[in-house]
N, C-alpha and C. Protein backbone atom coordinates (compact mmCIF):
# COMPACT_ATOMS: atom_id res chain seq x y z
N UNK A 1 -26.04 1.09 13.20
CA UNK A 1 -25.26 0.19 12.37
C UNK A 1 -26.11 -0.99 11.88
N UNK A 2 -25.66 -1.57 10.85
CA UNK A 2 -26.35 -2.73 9.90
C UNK A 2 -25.92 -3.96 10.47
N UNK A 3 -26.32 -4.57 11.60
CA UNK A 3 -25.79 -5.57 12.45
C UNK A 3 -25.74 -6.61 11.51
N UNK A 4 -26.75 -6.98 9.98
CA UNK A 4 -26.90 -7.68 9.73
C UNK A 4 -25.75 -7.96 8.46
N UNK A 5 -25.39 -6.92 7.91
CA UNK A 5 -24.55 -6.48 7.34
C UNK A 5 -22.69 -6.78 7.61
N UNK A 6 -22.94 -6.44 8.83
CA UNK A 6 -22.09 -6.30 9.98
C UNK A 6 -21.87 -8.22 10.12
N UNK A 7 -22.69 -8.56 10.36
CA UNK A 7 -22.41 -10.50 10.79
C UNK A 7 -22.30 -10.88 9.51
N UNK A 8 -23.18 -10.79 8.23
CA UNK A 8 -22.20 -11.82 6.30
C UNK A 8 -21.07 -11.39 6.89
N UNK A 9 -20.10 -9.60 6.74
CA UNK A 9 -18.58 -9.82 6.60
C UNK A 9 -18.41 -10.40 7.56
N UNK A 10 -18.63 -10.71 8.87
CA UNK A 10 -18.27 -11.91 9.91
C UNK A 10 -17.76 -13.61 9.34
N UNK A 11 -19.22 -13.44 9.00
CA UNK A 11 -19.07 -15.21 8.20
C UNK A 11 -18.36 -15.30 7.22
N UNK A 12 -18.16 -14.40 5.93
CA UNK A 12 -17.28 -14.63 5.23
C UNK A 12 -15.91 -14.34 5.62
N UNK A 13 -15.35 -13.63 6.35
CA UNK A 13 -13.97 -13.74 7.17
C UNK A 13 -13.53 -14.96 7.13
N UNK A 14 -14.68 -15.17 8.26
CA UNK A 14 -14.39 -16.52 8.59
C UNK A 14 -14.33 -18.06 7.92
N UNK A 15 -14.91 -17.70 6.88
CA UNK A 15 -15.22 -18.77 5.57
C UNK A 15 -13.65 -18.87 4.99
N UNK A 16 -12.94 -17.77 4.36
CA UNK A 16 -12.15 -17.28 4.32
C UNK A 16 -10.36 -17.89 5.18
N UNK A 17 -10.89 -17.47 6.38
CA UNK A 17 -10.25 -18.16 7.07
C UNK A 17 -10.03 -19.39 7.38
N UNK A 18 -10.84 -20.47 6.95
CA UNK A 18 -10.90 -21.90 6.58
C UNK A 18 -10.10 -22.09 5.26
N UNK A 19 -9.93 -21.43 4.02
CA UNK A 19 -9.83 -21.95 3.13
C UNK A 19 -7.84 -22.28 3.33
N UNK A 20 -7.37 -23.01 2.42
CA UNK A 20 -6.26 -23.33 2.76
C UNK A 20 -5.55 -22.37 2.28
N UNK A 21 -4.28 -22.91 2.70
CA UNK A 21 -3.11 -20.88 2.71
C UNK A 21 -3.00 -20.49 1.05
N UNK A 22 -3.05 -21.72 0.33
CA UNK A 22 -3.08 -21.48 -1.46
C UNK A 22 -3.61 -20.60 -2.17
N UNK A 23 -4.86 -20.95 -1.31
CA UNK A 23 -6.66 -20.42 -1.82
C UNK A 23 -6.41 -18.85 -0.69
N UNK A 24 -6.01 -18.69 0.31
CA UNK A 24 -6.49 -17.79 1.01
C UNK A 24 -5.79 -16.33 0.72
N UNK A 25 -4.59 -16.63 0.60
CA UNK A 25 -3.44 -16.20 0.24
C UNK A 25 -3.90 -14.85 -1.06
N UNK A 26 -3.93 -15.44 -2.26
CA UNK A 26 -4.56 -14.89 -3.18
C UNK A 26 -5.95 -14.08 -2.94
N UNK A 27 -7.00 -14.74 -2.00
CA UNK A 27 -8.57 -14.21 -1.82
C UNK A 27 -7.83 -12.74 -1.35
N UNK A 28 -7.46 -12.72 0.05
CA UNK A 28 -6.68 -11.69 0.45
C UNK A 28 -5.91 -10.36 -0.01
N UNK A 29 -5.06 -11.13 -1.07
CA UNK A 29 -4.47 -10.25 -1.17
C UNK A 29 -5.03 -9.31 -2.33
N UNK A 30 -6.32 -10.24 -3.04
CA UNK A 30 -6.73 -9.46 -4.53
C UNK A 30 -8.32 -8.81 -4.22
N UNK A 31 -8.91 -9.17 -2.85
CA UNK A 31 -9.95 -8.45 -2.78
C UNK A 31 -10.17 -7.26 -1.42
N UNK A 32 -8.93 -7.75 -0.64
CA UNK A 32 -8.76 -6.96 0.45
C UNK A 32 -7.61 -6.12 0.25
N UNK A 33 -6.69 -6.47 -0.28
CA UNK A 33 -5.93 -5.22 -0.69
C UNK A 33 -5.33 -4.50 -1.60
N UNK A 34 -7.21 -5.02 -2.57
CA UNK A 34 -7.32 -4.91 -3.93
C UNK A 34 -5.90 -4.48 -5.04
N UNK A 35 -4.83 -5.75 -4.63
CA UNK A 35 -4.06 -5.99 -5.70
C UNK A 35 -4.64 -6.99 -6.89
N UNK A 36 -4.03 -5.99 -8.06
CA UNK A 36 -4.28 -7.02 -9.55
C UNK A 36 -3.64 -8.06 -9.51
N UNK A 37 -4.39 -8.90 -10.34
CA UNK A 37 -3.74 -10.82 -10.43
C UNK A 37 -2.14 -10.59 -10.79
N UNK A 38 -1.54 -9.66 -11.50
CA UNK A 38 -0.44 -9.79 -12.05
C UNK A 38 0.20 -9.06 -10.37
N UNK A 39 -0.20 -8.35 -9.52
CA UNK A 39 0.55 -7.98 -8.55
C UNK A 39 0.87 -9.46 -7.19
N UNK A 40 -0.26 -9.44 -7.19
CA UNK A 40 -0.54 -10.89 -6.51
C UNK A 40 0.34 -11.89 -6.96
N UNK A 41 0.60 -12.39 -8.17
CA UNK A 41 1.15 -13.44 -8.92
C UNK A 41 2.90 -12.96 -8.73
N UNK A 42 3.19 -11.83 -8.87
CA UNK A 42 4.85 -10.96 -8.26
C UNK A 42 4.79 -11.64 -7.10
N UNK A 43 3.81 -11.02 -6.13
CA UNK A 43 3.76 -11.33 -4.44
C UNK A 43 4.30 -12.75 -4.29
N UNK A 44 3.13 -13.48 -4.57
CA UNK A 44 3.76 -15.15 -4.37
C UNK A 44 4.41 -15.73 -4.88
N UNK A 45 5.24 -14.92 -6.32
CA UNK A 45 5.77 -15.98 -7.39
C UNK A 45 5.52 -17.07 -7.98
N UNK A 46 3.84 -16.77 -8.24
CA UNK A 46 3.78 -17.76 -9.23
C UNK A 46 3.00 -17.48 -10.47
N UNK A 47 2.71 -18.02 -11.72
CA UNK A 47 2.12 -17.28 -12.75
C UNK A 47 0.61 -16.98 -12.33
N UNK A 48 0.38 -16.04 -13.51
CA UNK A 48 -0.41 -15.33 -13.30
C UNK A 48 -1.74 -16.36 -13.37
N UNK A 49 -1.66 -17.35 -14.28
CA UNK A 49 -2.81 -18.09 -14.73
C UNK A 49 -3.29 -18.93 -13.19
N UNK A 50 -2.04 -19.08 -12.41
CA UNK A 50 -2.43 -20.54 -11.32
C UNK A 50 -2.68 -19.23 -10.15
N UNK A 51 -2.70 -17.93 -10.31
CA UNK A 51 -3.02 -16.74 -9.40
C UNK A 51 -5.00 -16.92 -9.88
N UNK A 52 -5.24 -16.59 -10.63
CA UNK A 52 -6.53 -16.80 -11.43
C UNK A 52 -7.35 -18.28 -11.36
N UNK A 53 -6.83 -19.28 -11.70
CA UNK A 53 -7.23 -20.67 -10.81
C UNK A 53 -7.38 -21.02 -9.78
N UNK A 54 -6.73 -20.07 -8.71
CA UNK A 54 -6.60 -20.13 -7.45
C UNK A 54 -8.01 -19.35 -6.41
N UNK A 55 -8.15 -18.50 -7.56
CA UNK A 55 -8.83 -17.19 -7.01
C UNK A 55 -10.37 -18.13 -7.50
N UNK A 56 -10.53 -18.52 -8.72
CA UNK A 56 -11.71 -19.41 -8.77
C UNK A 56 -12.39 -20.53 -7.72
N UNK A 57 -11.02 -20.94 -7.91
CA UNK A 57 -11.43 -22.23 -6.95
C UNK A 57 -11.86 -21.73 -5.02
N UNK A 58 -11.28 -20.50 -5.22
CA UNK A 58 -11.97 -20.44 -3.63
C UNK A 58 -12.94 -19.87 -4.02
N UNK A 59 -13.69 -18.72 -4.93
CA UNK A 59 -14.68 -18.33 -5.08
C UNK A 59 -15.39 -19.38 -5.11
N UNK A 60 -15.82 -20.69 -5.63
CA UNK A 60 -16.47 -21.87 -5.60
C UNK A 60 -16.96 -22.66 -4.31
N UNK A 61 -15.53 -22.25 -3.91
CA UNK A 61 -15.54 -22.81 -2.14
C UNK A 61 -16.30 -22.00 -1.16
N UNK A 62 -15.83 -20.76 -1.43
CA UNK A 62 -16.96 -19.76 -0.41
C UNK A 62 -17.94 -19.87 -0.90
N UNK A 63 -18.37 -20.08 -2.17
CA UNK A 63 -19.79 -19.71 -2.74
C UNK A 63 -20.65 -21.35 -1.86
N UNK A 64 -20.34 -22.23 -2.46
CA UNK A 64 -20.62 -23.61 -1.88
C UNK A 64 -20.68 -23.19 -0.29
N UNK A 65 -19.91 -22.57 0.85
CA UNK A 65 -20.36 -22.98 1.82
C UNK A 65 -20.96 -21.77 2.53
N UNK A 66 -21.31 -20.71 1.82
CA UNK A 66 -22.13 -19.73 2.85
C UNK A 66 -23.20 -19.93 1.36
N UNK A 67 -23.40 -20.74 1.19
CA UNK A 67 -25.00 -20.33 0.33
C UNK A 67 -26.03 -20.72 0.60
N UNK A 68 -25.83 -21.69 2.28
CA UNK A 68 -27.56 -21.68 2.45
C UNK A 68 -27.64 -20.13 3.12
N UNK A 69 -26.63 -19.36 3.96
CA UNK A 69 -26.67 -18.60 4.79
C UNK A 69 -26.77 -16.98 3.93
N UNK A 70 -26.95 -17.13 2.71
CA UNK A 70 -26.97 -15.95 2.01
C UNK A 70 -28.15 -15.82 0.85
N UNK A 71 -28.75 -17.31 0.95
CA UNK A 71 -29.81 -17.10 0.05
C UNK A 71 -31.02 -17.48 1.19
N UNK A 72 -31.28 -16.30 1.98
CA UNK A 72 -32.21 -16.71 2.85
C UNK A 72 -33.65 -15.80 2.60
């Protein structure tokens, strides 16, 4: 096994798991159980656009805090 491989999805879980329920909510549900923004946006009831703002703003957030640990 790719231990190393194996520990990023670790850290990003866990990155993940920091972000607040707004931000996490959406990460979750559109890359792990690869629902579309418009399914996601049904799920939580809210439009599709603040499903898509939502999904940015944590991509920004994870990107910002695992990027010393991924550009090594």
């Amino acid at each position: 096994p790719d231990y190393r491989q194996k520990d990023q999805r670790l850290m990003v879980r866990k990155a993940v798991s920091r972000l607040d329920e707004k931000y996490r909510i959406p990460v979750l549900l559109y890359y792990m159980e690869e629902m579309s923004i418009a399914e996601v946006a049904a799920v939580m009831q809210i439009p599709q656009g603040t499903v898509k703002s939502r999904l940015d703003t944590a991509r920004k957030r994870l990107e910002s805090e695992l990027e010393g640990y991924f550009n090594e």
